[in-house]
N, C-alpha and C. Protein backbone atom coordinates (compact mmCIF):
# COMPACT_ATOMS: atom_id res chain seq x y z
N UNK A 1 1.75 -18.20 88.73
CA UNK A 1 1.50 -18.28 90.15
C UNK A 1 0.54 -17.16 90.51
N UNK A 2 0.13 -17.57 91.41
CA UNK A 2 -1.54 -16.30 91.80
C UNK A 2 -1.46 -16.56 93.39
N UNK A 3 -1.23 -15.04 93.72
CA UNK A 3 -1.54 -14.65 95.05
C UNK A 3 -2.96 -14.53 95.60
N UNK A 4 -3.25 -15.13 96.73
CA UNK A 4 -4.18 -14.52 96.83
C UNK A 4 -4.60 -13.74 97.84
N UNK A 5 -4.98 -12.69 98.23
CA UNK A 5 -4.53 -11.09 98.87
C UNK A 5 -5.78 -11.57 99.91
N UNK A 6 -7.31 -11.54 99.67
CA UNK A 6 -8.10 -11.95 100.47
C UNK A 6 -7.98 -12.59 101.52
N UNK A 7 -7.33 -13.67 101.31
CA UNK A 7 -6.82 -15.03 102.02
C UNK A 7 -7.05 -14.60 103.87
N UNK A 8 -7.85 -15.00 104.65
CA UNK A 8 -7.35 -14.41 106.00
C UNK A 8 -6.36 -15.92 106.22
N UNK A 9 -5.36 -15.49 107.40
CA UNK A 9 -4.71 -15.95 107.64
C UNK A 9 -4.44 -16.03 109.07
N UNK A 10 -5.08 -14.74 109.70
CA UNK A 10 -3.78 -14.56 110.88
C UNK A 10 -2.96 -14.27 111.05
N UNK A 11 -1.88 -14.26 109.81
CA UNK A 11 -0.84 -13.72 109.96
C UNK A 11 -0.49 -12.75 108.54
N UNK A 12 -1.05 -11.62 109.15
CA UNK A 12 -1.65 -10.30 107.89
C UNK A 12 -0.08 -9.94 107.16
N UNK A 13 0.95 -10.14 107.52
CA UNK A 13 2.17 -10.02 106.46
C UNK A 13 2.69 -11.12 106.10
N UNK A 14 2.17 -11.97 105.71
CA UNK A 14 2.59 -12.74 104.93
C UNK A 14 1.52 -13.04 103.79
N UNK A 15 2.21 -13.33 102.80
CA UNK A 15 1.37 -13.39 101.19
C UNK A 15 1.57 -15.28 101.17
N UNK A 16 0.30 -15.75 100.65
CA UNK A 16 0.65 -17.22 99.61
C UNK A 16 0.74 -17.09 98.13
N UNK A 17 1.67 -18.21 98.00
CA UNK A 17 1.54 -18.12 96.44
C UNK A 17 1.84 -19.64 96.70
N UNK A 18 1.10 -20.13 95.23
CA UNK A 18 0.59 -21.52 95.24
C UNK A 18 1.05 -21.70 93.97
N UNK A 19 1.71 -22.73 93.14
CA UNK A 19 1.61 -23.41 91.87
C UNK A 19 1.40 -24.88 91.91
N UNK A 20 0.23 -24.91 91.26
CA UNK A 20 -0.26 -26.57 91.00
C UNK A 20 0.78 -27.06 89.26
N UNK A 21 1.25 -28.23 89.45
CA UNK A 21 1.31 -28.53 87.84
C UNK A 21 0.77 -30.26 88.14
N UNK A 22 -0.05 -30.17 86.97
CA UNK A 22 -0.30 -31.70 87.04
C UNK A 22 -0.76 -32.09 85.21
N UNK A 23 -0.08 -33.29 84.38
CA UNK A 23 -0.08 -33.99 83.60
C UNK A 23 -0.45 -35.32 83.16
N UNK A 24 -0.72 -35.97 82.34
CA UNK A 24 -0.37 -37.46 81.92
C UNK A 24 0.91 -37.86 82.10
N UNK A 25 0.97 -39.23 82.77
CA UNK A 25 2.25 -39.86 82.24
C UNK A 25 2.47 -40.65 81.50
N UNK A 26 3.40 -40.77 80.94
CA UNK A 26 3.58 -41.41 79.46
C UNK A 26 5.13 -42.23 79.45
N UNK A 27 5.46 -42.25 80.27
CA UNK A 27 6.68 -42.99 80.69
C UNK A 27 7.86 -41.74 80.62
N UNK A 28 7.89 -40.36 80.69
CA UNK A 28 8.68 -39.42 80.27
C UNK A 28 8.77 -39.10 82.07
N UNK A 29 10.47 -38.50 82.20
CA UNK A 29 10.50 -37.86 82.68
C UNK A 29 10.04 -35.94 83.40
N UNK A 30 10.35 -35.90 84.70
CA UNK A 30 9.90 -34.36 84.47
C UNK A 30 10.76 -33.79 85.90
N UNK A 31 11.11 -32.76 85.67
CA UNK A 31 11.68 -31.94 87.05
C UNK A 31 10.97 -30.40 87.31
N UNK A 32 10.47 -30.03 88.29
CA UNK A 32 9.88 -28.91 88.42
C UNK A 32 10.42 -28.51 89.54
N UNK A 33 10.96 -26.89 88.72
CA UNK A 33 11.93 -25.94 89.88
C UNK A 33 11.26 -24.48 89.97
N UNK A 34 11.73 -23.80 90.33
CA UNK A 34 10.94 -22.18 91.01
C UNK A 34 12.52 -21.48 91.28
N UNK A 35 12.39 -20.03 91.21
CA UNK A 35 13.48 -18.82 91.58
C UNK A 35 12.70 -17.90 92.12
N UNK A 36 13.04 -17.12 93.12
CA UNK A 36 12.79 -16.00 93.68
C UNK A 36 13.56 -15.58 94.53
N UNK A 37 13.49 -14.48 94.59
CA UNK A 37 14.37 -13.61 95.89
C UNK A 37 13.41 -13.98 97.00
N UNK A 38 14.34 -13.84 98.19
CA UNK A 38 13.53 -13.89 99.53
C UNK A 38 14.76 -13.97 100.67
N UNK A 39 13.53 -13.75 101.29
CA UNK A 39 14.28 -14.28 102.90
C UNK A 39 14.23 -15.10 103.82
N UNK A 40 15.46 -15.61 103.78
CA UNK A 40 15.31 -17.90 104.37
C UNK A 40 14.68 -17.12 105.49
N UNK A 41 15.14 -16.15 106.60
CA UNK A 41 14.86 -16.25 108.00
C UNK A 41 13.09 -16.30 108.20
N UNK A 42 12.74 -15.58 107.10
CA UNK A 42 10.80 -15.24 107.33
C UNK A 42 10.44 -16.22 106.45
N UNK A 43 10.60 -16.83 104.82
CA UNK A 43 9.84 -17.09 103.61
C UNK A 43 10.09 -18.74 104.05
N UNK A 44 8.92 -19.48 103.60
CA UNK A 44 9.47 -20.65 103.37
C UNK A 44 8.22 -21.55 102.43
N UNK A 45 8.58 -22.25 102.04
CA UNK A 45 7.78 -23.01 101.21
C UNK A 45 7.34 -24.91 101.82
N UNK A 46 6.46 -25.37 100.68
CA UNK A 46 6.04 -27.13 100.64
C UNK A 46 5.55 -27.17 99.75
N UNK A 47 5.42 -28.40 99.82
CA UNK A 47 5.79 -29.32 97.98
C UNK A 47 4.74 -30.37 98.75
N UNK A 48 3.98 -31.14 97.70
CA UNK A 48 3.53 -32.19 97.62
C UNK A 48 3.55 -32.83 96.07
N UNK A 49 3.82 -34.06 96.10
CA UNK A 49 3.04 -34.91 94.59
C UNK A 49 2.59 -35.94 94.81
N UNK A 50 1.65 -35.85 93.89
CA UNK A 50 0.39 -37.40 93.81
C UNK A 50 1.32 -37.77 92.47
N UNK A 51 1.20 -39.36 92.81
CA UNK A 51 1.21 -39.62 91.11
C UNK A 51 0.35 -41.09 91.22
N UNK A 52 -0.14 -41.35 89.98
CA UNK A 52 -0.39 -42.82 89.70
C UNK A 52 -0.35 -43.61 88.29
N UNK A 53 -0.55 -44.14 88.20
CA UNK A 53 -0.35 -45.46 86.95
C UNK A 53 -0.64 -44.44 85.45
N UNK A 54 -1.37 -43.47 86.00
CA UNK A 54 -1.88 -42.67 84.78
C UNK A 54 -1.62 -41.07 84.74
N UNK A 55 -1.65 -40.16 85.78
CA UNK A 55 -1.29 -38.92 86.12
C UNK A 55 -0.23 -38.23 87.10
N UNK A 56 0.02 -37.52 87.23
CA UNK A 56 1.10 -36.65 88.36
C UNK A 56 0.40 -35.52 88.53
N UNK A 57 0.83 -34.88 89.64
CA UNK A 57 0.39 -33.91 90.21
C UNK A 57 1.32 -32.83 91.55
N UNK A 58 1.62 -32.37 90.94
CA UNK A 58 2.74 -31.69 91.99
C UNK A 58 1.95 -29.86 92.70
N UNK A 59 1.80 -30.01 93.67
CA UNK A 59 1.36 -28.56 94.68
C UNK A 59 2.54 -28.03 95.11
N UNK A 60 2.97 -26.64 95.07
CA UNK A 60 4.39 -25.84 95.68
C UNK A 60 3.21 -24.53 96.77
N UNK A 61 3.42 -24.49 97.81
CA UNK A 61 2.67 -22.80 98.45
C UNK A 61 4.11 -22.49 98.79
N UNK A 62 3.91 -20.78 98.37
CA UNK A 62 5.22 -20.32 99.21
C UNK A 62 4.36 -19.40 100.11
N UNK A 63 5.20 -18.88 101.41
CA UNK A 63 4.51 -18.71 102.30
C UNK A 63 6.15 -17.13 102.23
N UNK A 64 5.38 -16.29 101.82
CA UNK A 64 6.14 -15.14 102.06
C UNK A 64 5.97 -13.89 102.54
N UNK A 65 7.25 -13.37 103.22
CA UNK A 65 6.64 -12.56 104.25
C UNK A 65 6.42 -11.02 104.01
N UNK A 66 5.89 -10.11 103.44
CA UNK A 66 5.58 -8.84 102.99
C UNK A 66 5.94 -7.68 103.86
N UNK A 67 6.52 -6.98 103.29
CA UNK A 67 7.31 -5.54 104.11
C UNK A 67 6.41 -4.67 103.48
């Protein structure tokens, strides 16, 4: 996962962090999970996936808040 610090935002305490995973499919299953400490009241995250006849593609940003 890669922060990226530059990023303007608007909202100068909070950090992104982004993980893309994307593969072939081949008729196999897959589950993709994440751990971190945080805080529900400030941190929160989104998920997207593409998939089609031939690939997957899953996007996670976490949107966390920096002390």
């Amino acid at each position: 996962m890669y922060v990226y610090p530059h990023l303007e935002l608007k909202m100068p305490r909070y950090k992104l962090g982004i993980q893309v995973i994307f593969g072939e499919l081949k008729g196999q299953g897959l589950r993709v999970a994440s751990k971190s400490l945080w805080d529900p009241k400030f941190d929160n995250w989104a998920s997207h996936t593409f998939t089609n006849e031939n690939i997957y593609c899953t996007a996670i940003v976490f949107g966390i808040y920096f002390e």
